[in-house]
Protein backbone atom coordinates (compact mmCIF):
# COMPACT_ATOMS: atom_id res chain seq x y z
CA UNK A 1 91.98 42.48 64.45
CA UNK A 2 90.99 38.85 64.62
CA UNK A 3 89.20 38.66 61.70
CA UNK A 4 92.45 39.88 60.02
CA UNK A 5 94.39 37.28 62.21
CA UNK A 6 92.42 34.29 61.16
CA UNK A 7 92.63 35.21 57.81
CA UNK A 8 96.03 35.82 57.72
CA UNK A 9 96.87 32.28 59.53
CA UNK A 10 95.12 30.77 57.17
CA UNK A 11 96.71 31.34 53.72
CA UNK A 12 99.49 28.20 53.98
CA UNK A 13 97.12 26.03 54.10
CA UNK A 14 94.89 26.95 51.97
CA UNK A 15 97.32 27.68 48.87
CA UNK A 16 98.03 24.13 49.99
CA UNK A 17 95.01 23.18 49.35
CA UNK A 18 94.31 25.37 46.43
CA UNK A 19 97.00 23.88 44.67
CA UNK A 20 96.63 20.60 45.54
CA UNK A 21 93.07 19.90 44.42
CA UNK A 22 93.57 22.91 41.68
CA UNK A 23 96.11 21.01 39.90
CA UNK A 24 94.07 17.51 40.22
CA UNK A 25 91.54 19.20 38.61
CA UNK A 26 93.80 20.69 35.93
CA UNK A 27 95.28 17.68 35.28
CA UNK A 28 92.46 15.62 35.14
CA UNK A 29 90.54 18.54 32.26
CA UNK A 30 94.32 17.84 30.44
CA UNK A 31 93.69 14.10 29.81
CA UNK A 32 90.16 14.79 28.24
CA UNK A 33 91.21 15.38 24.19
CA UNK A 34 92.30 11.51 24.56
CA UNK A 35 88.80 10.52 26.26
CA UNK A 36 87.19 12.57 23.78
CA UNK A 37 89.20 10.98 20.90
CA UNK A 38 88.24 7.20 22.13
CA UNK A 39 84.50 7.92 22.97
CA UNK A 40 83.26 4.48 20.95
CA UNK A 41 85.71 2.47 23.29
CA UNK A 42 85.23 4.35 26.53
CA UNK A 43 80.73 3.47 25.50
CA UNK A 44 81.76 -0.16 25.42
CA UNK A 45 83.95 0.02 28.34
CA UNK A 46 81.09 1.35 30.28
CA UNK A 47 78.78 -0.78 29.17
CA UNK A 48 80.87 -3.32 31.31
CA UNK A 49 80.59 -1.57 34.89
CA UNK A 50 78.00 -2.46 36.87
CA UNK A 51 74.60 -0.41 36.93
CA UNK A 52 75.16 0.47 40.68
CA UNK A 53 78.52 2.25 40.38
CA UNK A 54 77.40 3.86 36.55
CA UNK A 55 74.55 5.43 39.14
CA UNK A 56 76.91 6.05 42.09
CA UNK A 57 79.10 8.46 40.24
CA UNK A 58 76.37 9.94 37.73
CA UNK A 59 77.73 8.04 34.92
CA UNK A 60 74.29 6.44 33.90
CA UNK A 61 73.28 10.03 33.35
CA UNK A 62 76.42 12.01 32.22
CA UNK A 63 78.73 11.12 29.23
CA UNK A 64 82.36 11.46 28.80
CA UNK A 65 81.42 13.18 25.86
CA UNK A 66 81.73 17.21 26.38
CA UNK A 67 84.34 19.05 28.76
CA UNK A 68 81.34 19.33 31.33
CA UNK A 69 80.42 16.06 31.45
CA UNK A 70 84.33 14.92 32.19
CA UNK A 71 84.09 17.18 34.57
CA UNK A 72 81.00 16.15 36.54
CA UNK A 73 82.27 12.33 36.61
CA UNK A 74 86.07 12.56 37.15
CA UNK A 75 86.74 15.91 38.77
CA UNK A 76 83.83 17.06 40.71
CA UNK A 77 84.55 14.65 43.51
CA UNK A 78 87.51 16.53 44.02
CA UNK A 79 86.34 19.65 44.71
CA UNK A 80 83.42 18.81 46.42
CA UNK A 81 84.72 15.42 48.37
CA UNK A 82 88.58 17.03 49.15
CA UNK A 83 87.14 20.91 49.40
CA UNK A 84 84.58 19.62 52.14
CA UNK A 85 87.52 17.90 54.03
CA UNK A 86 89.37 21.03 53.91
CA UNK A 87 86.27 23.41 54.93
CA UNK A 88 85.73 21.31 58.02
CA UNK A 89 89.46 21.23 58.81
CA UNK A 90 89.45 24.61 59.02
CA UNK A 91 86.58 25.97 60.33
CA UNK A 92 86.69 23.37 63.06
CA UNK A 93 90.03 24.22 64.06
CA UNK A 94 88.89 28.33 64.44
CA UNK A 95 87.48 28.23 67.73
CA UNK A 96 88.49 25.23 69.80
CA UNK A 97 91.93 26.06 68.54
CA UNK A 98 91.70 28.92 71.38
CA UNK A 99 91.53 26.92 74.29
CA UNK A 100 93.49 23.94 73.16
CA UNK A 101 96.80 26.42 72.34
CA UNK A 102 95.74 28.84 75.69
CA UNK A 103 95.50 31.30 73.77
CA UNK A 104 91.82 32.14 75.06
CA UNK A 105 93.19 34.44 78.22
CA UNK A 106 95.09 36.75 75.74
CA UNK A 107 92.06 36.94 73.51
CA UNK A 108 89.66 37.91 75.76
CA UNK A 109 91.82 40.39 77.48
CA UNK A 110 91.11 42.13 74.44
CA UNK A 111 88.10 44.45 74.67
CA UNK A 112 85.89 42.84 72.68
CA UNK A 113 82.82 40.47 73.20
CA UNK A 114 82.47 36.82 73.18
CA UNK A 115 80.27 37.18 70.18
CA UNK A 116 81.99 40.08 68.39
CA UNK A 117 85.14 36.67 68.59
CA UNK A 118 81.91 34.30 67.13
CA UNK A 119 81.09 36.79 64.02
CA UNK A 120 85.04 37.61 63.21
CA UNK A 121 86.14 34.22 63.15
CA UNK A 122 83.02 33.05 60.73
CA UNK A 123 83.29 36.48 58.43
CA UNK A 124 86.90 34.56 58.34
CA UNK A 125 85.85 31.24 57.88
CA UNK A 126 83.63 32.44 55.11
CA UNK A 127 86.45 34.29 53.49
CA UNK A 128 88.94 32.03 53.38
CA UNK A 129 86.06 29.45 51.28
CA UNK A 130 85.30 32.29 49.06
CA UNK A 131 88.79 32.97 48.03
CA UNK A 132 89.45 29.10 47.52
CA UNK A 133 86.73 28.31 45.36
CA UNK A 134 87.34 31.94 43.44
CA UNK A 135 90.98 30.23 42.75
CA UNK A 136 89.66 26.38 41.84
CA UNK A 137 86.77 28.22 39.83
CA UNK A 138 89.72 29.70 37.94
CA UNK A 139 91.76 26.54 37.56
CA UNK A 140 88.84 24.97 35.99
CA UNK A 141 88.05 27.35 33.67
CA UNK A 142 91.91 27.31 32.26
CA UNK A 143 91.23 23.67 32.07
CA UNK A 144 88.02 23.40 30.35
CA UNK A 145 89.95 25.86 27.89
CA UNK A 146 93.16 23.65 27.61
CA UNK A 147 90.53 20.89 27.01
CA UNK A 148 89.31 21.62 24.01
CA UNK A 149 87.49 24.43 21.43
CA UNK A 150 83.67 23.63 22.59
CA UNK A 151 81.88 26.90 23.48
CA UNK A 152 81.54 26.36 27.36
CA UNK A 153 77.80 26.92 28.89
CA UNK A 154 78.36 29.59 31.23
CA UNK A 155 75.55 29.21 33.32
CA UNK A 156 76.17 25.58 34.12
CA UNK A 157 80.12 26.15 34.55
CA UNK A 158 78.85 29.12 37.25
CA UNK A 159 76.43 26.83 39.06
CA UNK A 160 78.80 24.10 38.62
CA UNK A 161 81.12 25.89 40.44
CA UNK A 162 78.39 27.58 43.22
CA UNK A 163 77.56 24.54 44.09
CA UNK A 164 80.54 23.21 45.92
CA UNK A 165 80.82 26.94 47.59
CA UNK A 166 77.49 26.20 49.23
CA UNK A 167 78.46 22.69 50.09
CA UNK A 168 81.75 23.40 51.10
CA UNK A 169 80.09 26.67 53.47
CA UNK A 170 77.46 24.09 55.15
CA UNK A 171 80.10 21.56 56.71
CA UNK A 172 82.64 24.52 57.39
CA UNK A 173 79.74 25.90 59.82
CA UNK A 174 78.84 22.36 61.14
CA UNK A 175 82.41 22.15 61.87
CA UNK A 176 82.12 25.60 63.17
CA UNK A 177 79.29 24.71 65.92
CA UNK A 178 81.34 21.88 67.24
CA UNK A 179 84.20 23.97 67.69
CA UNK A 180 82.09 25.97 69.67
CA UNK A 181 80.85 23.06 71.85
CA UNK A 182 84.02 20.92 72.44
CA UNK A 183 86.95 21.64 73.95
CA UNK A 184 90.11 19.70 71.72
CA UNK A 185 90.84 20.57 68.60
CA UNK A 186 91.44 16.79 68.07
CA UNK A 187 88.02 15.84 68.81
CA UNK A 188 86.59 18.56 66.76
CA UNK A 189 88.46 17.62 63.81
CA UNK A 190 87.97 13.71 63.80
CA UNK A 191 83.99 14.28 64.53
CA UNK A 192 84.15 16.76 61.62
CA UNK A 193 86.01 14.62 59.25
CA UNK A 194 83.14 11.78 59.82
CA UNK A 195 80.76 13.91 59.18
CA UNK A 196 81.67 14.65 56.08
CA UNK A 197 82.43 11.05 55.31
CA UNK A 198 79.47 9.97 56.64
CA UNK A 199 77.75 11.87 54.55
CA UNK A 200 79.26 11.06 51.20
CA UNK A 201 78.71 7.38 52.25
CA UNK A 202 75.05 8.23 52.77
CA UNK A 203 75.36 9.74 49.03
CA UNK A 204 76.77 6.72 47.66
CA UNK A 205 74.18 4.25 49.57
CA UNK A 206 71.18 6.43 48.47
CA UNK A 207 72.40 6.68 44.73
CA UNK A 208 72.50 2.84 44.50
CA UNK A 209 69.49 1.67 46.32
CA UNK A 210 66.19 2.72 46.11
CA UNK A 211 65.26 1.49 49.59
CA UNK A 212 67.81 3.94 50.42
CA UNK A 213 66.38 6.99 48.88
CA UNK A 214 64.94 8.92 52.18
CA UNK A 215 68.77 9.49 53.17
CA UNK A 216 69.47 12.15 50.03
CA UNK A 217 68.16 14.04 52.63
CA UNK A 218 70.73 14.19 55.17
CA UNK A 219 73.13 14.27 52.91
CA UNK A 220 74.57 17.74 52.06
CA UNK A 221 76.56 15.94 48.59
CA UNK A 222 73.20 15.42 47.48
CA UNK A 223 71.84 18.66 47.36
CA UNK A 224 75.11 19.11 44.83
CA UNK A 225 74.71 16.53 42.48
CA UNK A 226 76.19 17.55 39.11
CA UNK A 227 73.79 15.40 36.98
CA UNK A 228 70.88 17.54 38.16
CA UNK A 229 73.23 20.93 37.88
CA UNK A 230 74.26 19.82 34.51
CA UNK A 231 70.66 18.68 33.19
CA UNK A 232 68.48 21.92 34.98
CA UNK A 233 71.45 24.79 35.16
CA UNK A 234 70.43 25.23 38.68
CA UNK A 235 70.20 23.72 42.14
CA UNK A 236 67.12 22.32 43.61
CA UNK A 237 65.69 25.47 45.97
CA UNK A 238 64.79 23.02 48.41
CA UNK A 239 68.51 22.17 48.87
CA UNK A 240 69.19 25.93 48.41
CA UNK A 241 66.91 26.26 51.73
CA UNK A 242 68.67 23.49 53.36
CA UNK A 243 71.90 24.35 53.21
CA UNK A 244 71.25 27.92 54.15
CA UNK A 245 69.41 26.36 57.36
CA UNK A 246 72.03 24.63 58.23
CA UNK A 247 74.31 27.52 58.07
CA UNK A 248 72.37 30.09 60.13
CA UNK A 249 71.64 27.41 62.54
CA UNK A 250 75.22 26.41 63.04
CA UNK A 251 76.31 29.86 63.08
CA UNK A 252 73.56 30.93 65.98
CA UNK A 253 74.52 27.94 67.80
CA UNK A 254 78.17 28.80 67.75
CA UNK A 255 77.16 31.78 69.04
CA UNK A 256 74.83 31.20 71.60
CA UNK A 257 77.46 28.20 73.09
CA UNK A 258 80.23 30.33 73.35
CA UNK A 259 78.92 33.33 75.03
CA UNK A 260 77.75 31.19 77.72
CA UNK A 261 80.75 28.75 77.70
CA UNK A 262 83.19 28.37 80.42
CA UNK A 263 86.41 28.78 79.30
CA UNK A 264 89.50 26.33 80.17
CA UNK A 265 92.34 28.82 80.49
């Protein structure tokens, strides 16, 4: 019952968001025939941006050159920047949500358990990321298509695309934890929006400066970067290992908070 609930609540928004960032993406693959065609002026354009932001967007490493490449520098971001925004949106908003509408009394007049509510509302959260990186995954591949003939690597477009799931899953169940813990939705959401700000700030910082470096480890965008995707076909298993920790972690805590939470209804 709730797990169809949330689910079902949650479509607007994210066919919102699926077209939103699905046509960005679409539109941006559309444009890359005309990079493509201008490669010799788009080298000596490059050659003019400073070192620091060629590094900060993977540009020292990746070239304009094939439909992946494009990709990595001009429409990743989107999906992994926007998608996070949206993950932590959402999943913050799934349990707080309860007590800030006063909704909690009718919900737990229901028989079921505090933690049977915990597990259906993060089978939803989980569902509701699934289905909108199924769709962009989709998108991309219809633009990658529209983009040109080349024969498209498979294996990279598949991890390419895993990897903002994963990302996208570990600050939907951060998000998910504070919802747990805090009591307005408001709160929840502007804590999880830094967050994820925070973090691609730390991404940025780290990519520039060496001094920096130690901080690519607090920073979930990291353990995404497309250059490495693109280079290895595969994400780093320490990353892997992180983000997974993160999500069982957040997910327990959720749980354990709840359950023992005293409810404002």
């Amino acid at each position: 019952m709730i797990y169809k609930r949330e689910v079902k609540q949650a479509q607007k928004a994210l066919w919102i968001w699926i077209i939103a960032l699905g046509g960005m993406s679409f539109l941006i693959m559309s444009v890359y025939p005309q990079f493509a065609a201008n490669k010799e002026q788009l080298d000596d354009m490059m050659k003019l941006y400073p070192e620091a932001m060629l590094k900060a967007f993977n540009m020292d490493s990746l070239g304009f050159d094939t439909p992946l490449g494009f990709y990595a520098i001009e429409g990743y971001l989107f999906v992994t920047l926007f998608g996070s925004i949206y993950a932590a949106m959402m999943a913050g908003s799934m349990i707080v949500k309860e007590e800030s509408e006063k909704t909690v009394e009718f919900l737990l007049s229901k028989p079921v358990s505090r933690g049977r509510i915990v597990a259906e509302k993060a089978l939803a959260v989980f569902t509701n990321l699934l289905l909108f990186n199924i769709v962009l995954s989709l998108i991309n591949y219809a633009g990658f298509r529209y983009a040109g003939d080349e024969a498209i690597d498979m294996k990279i477009f598949f991890m390419i695309s895993l990897a903002p799931f994963l990302l996208h899953l570990t600050f939907a169940a951060i998000a998910f934890a504070i919802s747990a813990i805090m009591r307005k939705s408001r709160a929840v959401t502007s804590i999880s929006l830094a967050i994820v700000l925070l973090s691609y700030f730390f991404d940025i910082v780290q990519s520039i400066a060496e001094k920096f470096e130690p901080l690519k480890y607090v920073t979930p965008f990291e353990y995404v970067d497309s250059a490495y995707i693109i280079e290895h076909t595969a994400i780093k298993p320490l990353y892997v290992s992180l983000m997974a920790g993160i999500v069982v972690i957040c997910v327990l805590v959720a749980y354990a908070v709840y359950k023992r939470k005293d409810l404002s209804v």
